[in-house]
N, C-alpha and C. Protein backbone atom coordinates (compact mmCIF):
# COMPACT_ATOMS: atom_id res chain seq x y z
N UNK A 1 -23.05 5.73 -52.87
CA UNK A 1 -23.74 7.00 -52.68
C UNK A 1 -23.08 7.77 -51.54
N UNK A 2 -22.59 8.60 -51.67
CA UNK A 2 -22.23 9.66 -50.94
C UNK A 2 -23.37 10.66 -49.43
N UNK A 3 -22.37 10.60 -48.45
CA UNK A 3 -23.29 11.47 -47.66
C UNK A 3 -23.20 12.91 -47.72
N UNK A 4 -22.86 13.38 -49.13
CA UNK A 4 -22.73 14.67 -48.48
C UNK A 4 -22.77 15.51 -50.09
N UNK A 5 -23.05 16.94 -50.33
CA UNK A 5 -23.03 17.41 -51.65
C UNK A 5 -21.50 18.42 -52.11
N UNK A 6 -21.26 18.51 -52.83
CA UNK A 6 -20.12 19.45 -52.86
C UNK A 6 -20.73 20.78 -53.31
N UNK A 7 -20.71 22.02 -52.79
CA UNK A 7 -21.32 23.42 -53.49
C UNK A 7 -20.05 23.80 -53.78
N UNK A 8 -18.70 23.69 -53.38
CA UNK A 8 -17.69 25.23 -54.51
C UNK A 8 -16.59 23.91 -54.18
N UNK A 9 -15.61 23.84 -54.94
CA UNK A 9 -15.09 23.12 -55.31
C UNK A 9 -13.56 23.76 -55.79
N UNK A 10 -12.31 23.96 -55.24
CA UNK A 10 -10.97 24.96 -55.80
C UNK A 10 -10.04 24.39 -55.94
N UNK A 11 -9.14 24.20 -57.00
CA UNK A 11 -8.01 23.39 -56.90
C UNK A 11 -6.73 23.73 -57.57
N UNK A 12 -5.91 23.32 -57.37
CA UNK A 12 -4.15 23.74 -56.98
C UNK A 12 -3.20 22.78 -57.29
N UNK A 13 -2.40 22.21 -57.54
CA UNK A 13 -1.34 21.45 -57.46
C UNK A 13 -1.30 20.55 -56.19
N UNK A 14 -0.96 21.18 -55.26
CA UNK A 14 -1.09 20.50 -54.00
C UNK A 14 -2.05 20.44 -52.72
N UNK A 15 -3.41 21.69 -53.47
CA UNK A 15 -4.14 22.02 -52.40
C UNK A 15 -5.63 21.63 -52.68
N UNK A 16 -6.48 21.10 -52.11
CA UNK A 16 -8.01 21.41 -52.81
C UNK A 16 -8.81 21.88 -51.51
N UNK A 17 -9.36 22.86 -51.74
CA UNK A 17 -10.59 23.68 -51.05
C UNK A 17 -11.86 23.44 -51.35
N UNK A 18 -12.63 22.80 -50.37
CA UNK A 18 -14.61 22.50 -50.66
C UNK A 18 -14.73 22.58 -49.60
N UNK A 19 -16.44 23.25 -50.13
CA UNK A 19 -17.45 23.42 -49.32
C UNK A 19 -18.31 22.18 -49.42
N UNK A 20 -18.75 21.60 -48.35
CA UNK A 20 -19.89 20.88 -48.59
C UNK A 20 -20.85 20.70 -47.75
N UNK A 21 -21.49 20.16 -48.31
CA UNK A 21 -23.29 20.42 -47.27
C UNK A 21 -23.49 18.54 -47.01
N UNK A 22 -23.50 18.61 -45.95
CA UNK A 22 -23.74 17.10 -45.65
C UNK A 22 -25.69 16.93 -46.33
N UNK A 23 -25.74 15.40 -46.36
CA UNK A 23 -27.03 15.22 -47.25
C UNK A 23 -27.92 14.13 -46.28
N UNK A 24 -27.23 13.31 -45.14
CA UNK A 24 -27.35 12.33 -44.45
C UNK A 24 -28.03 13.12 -42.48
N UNK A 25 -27.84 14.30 -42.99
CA UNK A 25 -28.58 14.81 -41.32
C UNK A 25 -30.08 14.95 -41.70
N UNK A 26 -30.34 14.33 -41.59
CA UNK A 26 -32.48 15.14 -41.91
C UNK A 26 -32.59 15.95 -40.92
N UNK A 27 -33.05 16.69 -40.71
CA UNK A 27 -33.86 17.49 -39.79
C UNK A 27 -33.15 18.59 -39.07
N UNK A 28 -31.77 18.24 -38.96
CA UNK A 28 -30.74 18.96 -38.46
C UNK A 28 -30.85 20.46 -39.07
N UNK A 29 -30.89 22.25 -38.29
CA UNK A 29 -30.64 23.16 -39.07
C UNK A 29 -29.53 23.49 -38.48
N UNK A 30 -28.52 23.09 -37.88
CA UNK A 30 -28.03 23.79 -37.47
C UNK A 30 -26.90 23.95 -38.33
N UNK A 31 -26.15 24.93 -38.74
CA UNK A 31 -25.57 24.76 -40.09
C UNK A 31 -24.16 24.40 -39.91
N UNK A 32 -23.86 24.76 -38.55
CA UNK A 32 -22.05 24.27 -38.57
C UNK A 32 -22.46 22.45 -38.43
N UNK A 33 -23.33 21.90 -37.96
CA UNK A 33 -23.17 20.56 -38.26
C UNK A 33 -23.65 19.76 -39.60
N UNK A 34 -24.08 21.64 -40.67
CA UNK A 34 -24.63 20.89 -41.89
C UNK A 34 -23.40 21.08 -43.07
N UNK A 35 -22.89 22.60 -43.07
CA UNK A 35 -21.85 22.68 -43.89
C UNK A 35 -20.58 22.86 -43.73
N UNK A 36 -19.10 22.35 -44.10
CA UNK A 36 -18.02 22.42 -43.99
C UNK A 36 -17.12 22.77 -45.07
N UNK A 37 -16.24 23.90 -44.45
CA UNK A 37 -15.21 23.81 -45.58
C UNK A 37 -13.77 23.04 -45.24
N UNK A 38 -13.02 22.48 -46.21
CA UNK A 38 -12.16 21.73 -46.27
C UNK A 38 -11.28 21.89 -46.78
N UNK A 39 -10.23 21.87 -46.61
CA UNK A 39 -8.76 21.82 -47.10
C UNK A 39 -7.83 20.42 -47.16
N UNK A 40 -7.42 20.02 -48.82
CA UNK A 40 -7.23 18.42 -48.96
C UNK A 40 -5.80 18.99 -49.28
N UNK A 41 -4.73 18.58 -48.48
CA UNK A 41 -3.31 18.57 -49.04
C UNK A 41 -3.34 17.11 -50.04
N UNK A 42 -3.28 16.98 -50.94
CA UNK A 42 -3.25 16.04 -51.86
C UNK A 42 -1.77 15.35 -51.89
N UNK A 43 -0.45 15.94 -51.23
CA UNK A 43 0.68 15.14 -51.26
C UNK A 43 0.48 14.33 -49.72
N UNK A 44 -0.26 14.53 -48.96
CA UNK A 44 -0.14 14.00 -47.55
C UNK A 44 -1.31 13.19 -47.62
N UNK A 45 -2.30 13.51 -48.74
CA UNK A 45 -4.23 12.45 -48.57
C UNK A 45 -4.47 13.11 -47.37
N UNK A 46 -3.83 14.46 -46.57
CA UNK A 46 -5.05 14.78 -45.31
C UNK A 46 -5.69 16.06 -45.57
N UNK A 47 -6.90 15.68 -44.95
CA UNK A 47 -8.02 16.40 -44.73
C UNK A 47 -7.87 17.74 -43.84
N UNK A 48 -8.44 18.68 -43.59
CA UNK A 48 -7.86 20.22 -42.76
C UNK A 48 -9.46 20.69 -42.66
N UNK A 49 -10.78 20.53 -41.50
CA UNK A 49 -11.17 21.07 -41.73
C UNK A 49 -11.05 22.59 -41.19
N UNK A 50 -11.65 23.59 -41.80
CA UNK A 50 -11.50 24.99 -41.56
C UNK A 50 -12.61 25.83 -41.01
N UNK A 51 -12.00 26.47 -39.84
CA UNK A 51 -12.99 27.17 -39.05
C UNK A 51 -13.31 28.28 -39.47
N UNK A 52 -14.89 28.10 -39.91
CA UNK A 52 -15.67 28.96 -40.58
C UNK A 52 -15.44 30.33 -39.56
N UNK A 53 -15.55 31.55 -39.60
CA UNK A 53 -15.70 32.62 -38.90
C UNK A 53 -16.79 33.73 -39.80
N UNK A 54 -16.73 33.97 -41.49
CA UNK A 54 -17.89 34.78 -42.13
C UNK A 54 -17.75 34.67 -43.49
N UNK A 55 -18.35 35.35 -43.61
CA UNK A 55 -18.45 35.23 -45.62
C UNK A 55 -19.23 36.27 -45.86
N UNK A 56 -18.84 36.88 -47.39
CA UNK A 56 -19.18 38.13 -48.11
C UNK A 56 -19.33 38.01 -49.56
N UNK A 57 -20.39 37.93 -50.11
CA UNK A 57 -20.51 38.17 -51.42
C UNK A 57 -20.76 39.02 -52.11
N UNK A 58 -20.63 39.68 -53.06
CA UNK A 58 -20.43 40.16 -54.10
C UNK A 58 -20.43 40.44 -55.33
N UNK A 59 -20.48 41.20 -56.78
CA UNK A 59 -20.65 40.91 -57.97
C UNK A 59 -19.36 40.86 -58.37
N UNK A 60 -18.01 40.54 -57.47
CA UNK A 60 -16.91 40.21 -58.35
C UNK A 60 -16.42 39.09 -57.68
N UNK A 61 -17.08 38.18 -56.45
CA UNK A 61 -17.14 36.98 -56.32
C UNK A 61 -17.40 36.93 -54.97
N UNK A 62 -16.72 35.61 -54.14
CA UNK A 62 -17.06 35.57 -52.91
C UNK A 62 -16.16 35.19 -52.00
N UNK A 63 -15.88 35.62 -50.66
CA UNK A 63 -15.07 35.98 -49.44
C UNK A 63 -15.36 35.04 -48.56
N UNK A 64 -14.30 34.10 -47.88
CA UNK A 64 -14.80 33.44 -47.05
C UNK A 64 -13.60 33.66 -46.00
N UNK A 65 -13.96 33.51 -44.79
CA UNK A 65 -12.89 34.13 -43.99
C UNK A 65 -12.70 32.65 -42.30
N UNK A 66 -11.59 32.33 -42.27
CA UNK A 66 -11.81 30.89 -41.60
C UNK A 66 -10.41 31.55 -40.86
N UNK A 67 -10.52 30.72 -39.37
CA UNK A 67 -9.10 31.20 -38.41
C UNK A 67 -7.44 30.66 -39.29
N UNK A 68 -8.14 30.03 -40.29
CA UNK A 68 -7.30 29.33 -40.41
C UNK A 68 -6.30 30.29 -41.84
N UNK A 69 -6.98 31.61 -42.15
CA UNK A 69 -6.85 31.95 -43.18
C UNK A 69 -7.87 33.23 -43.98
N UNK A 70 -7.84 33.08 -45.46
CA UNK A 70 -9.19 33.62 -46.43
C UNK A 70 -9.27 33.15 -47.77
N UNK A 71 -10.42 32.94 -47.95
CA UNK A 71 -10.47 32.37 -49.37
C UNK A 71 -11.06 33.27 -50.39
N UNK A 72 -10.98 33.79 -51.35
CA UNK A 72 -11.29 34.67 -52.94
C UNK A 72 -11.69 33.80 -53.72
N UNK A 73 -12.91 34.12 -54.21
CA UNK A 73 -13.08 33.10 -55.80
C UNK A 73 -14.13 34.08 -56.19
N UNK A 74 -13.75 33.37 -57.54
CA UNK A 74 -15.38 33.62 -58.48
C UNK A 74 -15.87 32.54 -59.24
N UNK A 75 -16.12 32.71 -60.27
CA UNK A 75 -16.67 31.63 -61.24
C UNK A 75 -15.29 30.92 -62.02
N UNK A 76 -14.10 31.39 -61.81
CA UNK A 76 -12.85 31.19 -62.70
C UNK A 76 -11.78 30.68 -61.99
N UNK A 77 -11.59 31.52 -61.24
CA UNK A 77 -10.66 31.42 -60.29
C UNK A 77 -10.62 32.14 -58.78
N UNK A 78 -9.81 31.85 -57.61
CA UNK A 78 -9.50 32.17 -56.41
C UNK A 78 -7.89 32.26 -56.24
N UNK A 79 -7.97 32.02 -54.51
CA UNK A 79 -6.69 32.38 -53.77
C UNK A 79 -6.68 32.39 -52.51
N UNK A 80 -6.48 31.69 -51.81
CA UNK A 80 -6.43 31.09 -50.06
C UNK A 80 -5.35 32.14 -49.58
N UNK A 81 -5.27 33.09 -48.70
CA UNK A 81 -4.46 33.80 -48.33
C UNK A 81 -4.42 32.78 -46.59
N UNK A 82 -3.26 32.39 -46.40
CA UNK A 82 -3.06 31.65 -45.09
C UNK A 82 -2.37 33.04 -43.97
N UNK A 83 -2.90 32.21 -42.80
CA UNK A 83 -2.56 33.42 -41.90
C UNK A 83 -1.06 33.46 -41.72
N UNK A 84 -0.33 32.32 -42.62
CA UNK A 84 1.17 32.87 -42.31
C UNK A 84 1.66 34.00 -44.06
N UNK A 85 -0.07 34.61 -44.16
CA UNK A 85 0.49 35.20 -45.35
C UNK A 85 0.97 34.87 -47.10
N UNK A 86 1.23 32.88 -47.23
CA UNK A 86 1.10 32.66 -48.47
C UNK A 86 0.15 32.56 -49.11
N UNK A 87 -0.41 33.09 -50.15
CA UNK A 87 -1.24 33.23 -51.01
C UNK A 87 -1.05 31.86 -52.35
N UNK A 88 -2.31 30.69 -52.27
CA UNK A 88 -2.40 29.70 -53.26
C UNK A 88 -3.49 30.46 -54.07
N UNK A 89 -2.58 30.24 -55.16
CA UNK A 89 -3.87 30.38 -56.55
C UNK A 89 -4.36 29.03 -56.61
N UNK A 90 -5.90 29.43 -57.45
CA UNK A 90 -6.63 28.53 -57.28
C UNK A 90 -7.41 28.63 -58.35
N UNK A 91 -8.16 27.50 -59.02
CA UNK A 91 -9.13 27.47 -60.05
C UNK A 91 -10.30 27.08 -59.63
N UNK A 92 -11.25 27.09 -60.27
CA UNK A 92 -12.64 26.93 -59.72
C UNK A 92 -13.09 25.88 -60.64
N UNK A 93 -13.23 24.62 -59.97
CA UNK A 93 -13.80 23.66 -60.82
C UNK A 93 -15.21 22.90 -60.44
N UNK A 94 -15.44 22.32 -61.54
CA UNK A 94 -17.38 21.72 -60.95
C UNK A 94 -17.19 20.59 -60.11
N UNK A 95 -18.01 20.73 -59.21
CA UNK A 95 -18.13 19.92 -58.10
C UNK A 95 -18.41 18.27 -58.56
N UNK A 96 -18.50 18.17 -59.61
CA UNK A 96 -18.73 16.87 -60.31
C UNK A 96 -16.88 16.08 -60.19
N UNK A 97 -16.09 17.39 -60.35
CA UNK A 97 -14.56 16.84 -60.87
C UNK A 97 -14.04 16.29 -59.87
N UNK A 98 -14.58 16.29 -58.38
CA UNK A 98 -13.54 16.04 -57.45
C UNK A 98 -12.70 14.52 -57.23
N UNK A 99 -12.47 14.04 -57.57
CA UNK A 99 -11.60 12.66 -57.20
C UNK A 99 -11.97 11.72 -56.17
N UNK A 100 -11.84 10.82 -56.50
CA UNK A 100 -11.76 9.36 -56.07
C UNK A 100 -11.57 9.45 -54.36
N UNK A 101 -9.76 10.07 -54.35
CA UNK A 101 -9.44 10.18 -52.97
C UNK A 101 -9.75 11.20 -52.40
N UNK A 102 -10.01 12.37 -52.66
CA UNK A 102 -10.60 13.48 -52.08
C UNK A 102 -12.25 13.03 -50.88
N UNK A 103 -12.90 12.16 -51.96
CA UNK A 103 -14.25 12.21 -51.76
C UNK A 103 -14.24 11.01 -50.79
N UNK A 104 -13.21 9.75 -50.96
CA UNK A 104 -12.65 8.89 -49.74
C UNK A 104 -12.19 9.46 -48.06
N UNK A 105 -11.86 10.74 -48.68
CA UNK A 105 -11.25 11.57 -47.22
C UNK A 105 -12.41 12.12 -46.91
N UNK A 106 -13.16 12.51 -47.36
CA UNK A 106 -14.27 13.58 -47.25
C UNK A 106 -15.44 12.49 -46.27
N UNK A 107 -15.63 11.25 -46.80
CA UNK A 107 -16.50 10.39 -46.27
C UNK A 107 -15.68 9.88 -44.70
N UNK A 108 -14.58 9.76 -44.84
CA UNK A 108 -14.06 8.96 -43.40
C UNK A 108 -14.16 10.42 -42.92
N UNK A 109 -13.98 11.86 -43.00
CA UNK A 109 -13.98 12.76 -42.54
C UNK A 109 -15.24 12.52 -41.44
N UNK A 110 -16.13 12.35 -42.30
CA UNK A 110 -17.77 12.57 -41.83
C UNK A 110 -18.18 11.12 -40.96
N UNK A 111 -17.92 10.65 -40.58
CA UNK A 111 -17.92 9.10 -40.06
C UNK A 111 -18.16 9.25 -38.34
C-alpha cells in the first residue's frame, strides 16, 4: 500500500511529471507538506522534486509554474517549458499507469 495518491500524471520518453497528494499525514493542512510535484528522469531512476511557486486553470487546461520551470496540460496532452527554455512534450496519462520504479522513487522520496 502506498503512502501517497497520484492526481495528474505526464509522460515522455525520458521524463515523467506527477503531482501527488501524500495519504499517510492525517491531520496535517498544510499543503506544501501535503502535495508535491515531481520530475522522474527515467534514464538516471532520479527523482527532481519541483518548487511549486502557482497555478492557473482554465477551460483549455492547466498552468503550473515551479522555479524550476512551467508545466501545460490538459486532458491529452502537455509540455514542461524548463527555465533553460527546452520545451518536453508530454502526454497525459491515468494515474493508475505509473510504474513499478517511478512509484519505488516516489516512496523512498517520502521516507
Amino acid at each position: 500500500m502506498t503512502s501517497f495518491k497520484v492526481l495528474y500524471f505526464l509522460d515522455h520518453d525520458e521524463y515523467a511529471f506527477v503531482e501527488i497528494k501524500r495519504t499517510d499525514l492525517v491531520g496535517v493542512t498544510d499543503k506544501a507538506r501535503v502535495y508535491f510535484w515531481l520530475m522522474f528522469d527515467k534514464l538516471h531512476e532520479r527523482l527532481q522534486k519541483l518548487d511549486f511557486v502557482s497555478m492557473q486553470s482554465n477551460r483549455l487546461g492547466e498552468k503550473r509554474m515551479f522555479r524550476q520551470g512551467q508545466l501545460f496540460f490538459n486532458a491529452v496532452e502537455g509540455q514542461f517549458k524548463g527555465d533553460d527554455d527546452v520545451l518536453i512534450p508530454l502526454k497525459t496519462q491515468q494515474p493508475s499507469d505509473l510504474n513499478t520504479s517511478m512509484t519505488q522513487a516516489i516512496e523512498k522520496f517520502l521516507m
